[in-house]
C-alpha atoms as a PDB file:
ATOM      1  CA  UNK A   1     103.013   2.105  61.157  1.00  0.00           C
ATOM      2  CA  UNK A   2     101.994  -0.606  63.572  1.00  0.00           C
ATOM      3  CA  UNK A   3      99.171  -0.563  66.002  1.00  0.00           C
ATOM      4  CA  UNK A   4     101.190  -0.814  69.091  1.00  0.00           C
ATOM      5  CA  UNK A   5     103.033   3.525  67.946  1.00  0.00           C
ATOM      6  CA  UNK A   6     100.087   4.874  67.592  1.00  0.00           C
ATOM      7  CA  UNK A   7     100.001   6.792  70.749  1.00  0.00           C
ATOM      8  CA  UNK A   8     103.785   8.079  70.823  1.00  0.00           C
ATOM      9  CA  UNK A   9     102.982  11.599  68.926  1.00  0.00           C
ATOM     10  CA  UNK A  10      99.983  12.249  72.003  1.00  0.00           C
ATOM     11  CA  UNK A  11     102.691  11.230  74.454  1.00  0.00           C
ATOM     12  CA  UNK A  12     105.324  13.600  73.301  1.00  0.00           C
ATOM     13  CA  UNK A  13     103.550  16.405  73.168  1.00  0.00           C
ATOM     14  CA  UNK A  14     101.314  15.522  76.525  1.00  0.00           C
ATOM     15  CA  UNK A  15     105.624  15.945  77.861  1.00  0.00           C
ATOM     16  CA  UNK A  16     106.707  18.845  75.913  1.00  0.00           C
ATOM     17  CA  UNK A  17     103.969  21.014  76.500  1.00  0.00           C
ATOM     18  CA  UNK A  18     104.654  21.480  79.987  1.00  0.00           C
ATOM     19  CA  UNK A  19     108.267  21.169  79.676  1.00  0.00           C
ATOM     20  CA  UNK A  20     108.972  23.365  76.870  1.00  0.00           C
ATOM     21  CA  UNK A  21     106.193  25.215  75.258  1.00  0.00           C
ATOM     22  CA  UNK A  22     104.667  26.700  78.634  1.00  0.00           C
ATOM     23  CA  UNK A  23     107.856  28.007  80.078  1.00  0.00           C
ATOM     24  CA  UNK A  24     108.445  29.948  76.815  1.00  0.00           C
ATOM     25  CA  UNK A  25     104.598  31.621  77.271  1.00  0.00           C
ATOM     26  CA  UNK A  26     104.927  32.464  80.084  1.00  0.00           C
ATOM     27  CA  UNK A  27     108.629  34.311  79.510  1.00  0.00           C
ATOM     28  CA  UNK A  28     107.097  36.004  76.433  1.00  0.00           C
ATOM     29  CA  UNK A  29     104.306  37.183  78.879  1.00  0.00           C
ATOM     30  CA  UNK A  30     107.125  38.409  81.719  1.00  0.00           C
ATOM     31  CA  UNK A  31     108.951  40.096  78.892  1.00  0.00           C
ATOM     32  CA  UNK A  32     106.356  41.835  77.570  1.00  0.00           C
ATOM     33  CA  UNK A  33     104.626  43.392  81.217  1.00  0.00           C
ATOM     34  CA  UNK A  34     108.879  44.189  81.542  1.00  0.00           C
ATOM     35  CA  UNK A  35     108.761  46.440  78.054  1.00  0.00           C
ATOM     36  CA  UNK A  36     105.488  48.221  79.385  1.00  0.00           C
ATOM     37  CA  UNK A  37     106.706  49.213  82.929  1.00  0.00           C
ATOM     38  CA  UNK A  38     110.426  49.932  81.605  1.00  0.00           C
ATOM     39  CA  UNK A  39     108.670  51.994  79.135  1.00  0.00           C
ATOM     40  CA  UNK A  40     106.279  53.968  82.044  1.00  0.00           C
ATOM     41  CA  UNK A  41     109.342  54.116  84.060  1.00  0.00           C
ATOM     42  CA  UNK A  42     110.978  56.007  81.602  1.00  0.00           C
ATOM     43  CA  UNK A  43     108.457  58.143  80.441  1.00  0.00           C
ATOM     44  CA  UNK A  44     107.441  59.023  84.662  1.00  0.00           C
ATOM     45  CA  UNK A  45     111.339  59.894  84.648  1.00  0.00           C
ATOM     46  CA  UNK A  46     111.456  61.950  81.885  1.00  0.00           C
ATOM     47  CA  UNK A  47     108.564  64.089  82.953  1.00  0.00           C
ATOM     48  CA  UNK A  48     109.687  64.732  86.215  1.00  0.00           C
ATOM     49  CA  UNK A  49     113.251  65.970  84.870  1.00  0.00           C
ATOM     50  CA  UNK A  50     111.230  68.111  82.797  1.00  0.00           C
ATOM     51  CA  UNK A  51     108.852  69.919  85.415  1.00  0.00           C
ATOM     52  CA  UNK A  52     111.829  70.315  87.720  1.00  0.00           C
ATOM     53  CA  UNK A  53     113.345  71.920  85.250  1.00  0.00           C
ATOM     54  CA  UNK A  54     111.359  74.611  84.989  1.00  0.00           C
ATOM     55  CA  UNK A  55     111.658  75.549  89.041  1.00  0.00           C
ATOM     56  CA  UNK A  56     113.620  78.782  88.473  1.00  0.00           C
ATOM     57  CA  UNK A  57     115.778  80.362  91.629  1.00  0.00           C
ATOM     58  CA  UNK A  58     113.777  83.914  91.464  1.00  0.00           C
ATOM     59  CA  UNK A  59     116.344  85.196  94.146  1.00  0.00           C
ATOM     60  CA  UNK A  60     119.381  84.447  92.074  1.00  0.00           C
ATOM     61  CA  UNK A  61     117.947  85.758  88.820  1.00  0.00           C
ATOM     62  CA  UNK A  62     116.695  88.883  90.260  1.00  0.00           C
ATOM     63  CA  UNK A  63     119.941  89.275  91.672  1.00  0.00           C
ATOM     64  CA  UNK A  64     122.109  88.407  88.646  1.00  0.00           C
ATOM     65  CA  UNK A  65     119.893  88.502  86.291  1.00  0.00           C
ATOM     66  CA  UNK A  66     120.970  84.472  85.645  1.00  0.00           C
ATOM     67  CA  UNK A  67     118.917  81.963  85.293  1.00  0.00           C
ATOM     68  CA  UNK A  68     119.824  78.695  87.290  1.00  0.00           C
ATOM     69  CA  UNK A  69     117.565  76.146  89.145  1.00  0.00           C
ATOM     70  CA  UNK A  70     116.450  76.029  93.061  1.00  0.00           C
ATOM     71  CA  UNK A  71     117.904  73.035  94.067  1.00  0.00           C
ATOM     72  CA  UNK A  72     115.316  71.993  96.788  1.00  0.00           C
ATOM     73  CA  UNK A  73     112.149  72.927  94.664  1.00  0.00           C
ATOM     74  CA  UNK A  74     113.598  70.936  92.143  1.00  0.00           C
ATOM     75  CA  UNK A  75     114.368  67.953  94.528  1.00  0.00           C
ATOM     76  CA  UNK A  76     110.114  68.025  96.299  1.00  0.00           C
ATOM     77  CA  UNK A  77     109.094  68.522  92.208  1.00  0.00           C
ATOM     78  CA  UNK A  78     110.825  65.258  91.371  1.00  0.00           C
ATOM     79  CA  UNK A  79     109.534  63.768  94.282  1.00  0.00           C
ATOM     80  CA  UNK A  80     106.025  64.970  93.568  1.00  0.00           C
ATOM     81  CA  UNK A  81     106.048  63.944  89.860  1.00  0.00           C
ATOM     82  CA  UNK A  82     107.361  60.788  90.202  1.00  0.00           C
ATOM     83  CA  UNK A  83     104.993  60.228  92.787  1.00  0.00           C
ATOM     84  CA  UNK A  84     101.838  61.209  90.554  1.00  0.00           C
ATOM     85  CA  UNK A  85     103.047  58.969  87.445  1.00  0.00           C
ATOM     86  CA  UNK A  86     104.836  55.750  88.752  1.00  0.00           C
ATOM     87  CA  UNK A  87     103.831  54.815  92.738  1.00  0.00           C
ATOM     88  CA  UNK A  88     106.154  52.443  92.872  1.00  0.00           C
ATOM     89  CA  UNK A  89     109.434  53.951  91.645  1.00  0.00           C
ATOM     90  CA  UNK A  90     112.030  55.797  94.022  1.00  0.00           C
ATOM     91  CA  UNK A  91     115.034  58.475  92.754  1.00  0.00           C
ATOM     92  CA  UNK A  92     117.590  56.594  93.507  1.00  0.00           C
ATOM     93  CA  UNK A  93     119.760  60.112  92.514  1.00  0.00           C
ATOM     94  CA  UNK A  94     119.415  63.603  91.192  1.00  0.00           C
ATOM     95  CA  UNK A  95     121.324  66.502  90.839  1.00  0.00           C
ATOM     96  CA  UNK A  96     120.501  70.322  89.763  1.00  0.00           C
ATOM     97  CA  UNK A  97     123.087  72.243  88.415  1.00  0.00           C
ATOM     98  CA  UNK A  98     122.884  75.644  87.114  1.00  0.00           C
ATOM     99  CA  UNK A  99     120.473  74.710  84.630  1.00  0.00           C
ATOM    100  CA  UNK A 100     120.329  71.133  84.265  1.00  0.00           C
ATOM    101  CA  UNK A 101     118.146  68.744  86.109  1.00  0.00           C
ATOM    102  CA  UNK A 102     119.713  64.898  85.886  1.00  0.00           C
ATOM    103  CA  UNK A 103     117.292  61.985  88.300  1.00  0.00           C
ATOM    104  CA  UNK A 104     117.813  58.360  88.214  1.00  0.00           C
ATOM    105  CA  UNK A 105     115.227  56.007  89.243  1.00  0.00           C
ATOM    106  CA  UNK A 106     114.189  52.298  90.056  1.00  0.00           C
ATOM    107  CA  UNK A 107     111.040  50.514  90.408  1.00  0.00           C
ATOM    108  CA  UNK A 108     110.867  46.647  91.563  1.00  0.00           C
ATOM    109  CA  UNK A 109     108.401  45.030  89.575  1.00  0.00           C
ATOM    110  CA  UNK A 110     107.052  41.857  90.574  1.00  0.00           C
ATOM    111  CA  UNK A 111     107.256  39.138  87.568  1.00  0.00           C
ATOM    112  CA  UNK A 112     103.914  36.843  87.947  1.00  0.00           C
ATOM    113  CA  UNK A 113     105.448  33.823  85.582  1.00  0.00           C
ATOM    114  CA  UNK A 114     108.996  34.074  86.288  1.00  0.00           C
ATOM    115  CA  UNK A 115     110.401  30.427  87.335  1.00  0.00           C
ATOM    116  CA  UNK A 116     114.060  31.328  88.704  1.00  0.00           C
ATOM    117  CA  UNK A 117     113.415  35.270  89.982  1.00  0.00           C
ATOM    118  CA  UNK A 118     110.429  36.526  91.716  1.00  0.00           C
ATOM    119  CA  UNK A 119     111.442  40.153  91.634  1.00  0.00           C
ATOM    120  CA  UNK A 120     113.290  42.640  89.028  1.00  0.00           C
ATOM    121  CA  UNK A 121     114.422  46.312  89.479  1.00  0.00           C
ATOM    122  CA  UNK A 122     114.194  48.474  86.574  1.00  0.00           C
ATOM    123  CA  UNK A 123     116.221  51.645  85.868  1.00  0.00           C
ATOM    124  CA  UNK A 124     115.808  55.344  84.328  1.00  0.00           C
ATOM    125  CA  UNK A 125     117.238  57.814  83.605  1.00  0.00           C
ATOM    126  CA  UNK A 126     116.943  61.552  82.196  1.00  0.00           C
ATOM    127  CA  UNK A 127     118.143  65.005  82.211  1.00  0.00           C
ATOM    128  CA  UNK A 128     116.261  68.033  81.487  1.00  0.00           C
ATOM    129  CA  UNK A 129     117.499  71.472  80.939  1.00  0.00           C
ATOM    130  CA  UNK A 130     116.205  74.929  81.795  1.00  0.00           C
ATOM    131  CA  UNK A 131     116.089  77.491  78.580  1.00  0.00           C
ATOM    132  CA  UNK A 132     115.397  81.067  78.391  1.00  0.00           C
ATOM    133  CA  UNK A 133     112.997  82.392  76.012  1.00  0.00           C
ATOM    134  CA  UNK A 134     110.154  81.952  73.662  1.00  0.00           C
ATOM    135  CA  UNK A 135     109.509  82.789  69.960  1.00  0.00           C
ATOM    136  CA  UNK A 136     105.820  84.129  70.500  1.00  0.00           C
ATOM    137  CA  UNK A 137     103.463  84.417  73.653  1.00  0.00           C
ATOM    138  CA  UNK A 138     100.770  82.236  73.218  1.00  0.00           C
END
């Protein structure tokens, strides 16, 4: 090795850290925050099916002795839920059928590292469903 390459490793890697190494950081660190707020997107989603699904239509069961879900409970207990868990996230749909709760939802979430988009939306979805009956009171 002569005297005159000695410097050419430094120089490389004084070019490919900025060009290569800290792009790919900072993408593992966007993809990571993603996982966690898909994740607590979900989860929020999930539990607001859930407690909407347990809004019973007391008119129509002491009527026909059925049980079915009240639609516009169910709707302001989505709301509400989703509101307590994830702040950010909107239903972008929901339905209540008979006994079955279904909400979709999105949240933008603002990547901090991201070089080519500045914002992402993420999506849920879940369905909860009402069931009669226990095995023992507690």
């Amino acid at each position: 090795m002569k005297s005159s390459e000695g410097g050419q490793v430094l120089a490389f890697f004084a070019i490919a850290m900025p060009v290569v190494l800290l792009p790919v950081a900072a993408y593992a660190l966007d993809a990571t925050m993603l996982a966690g707020r898909e994740s607590a997107l979900q989860a929020a989603t999930a539990q607001a099916a859930e407690t909407a699904a347990q809004q019973i239509n007391v008119r129509a069961l002491r009527s026909t002795g059925v049980l079915s879900l009240d639609a516009a409970a169910t709707r302001l207990v989505l709301e509400q839920a989703l509101a307590e868990e994830e702040p950010g996230a909107r239903i972008d749909s929901s339905a209540a059928t008979n006994a079955e709760v279904s909400v979709a939802t999105s949240e933008p979430v603002r990547l901090p590292f991201s070089m080519f988009t500045d914002t992402v939306v993420l999506h849920a979805h879940a369905t909860a469903r009402l069931v009669a009956g226990y095995e023992t009171p507690a």
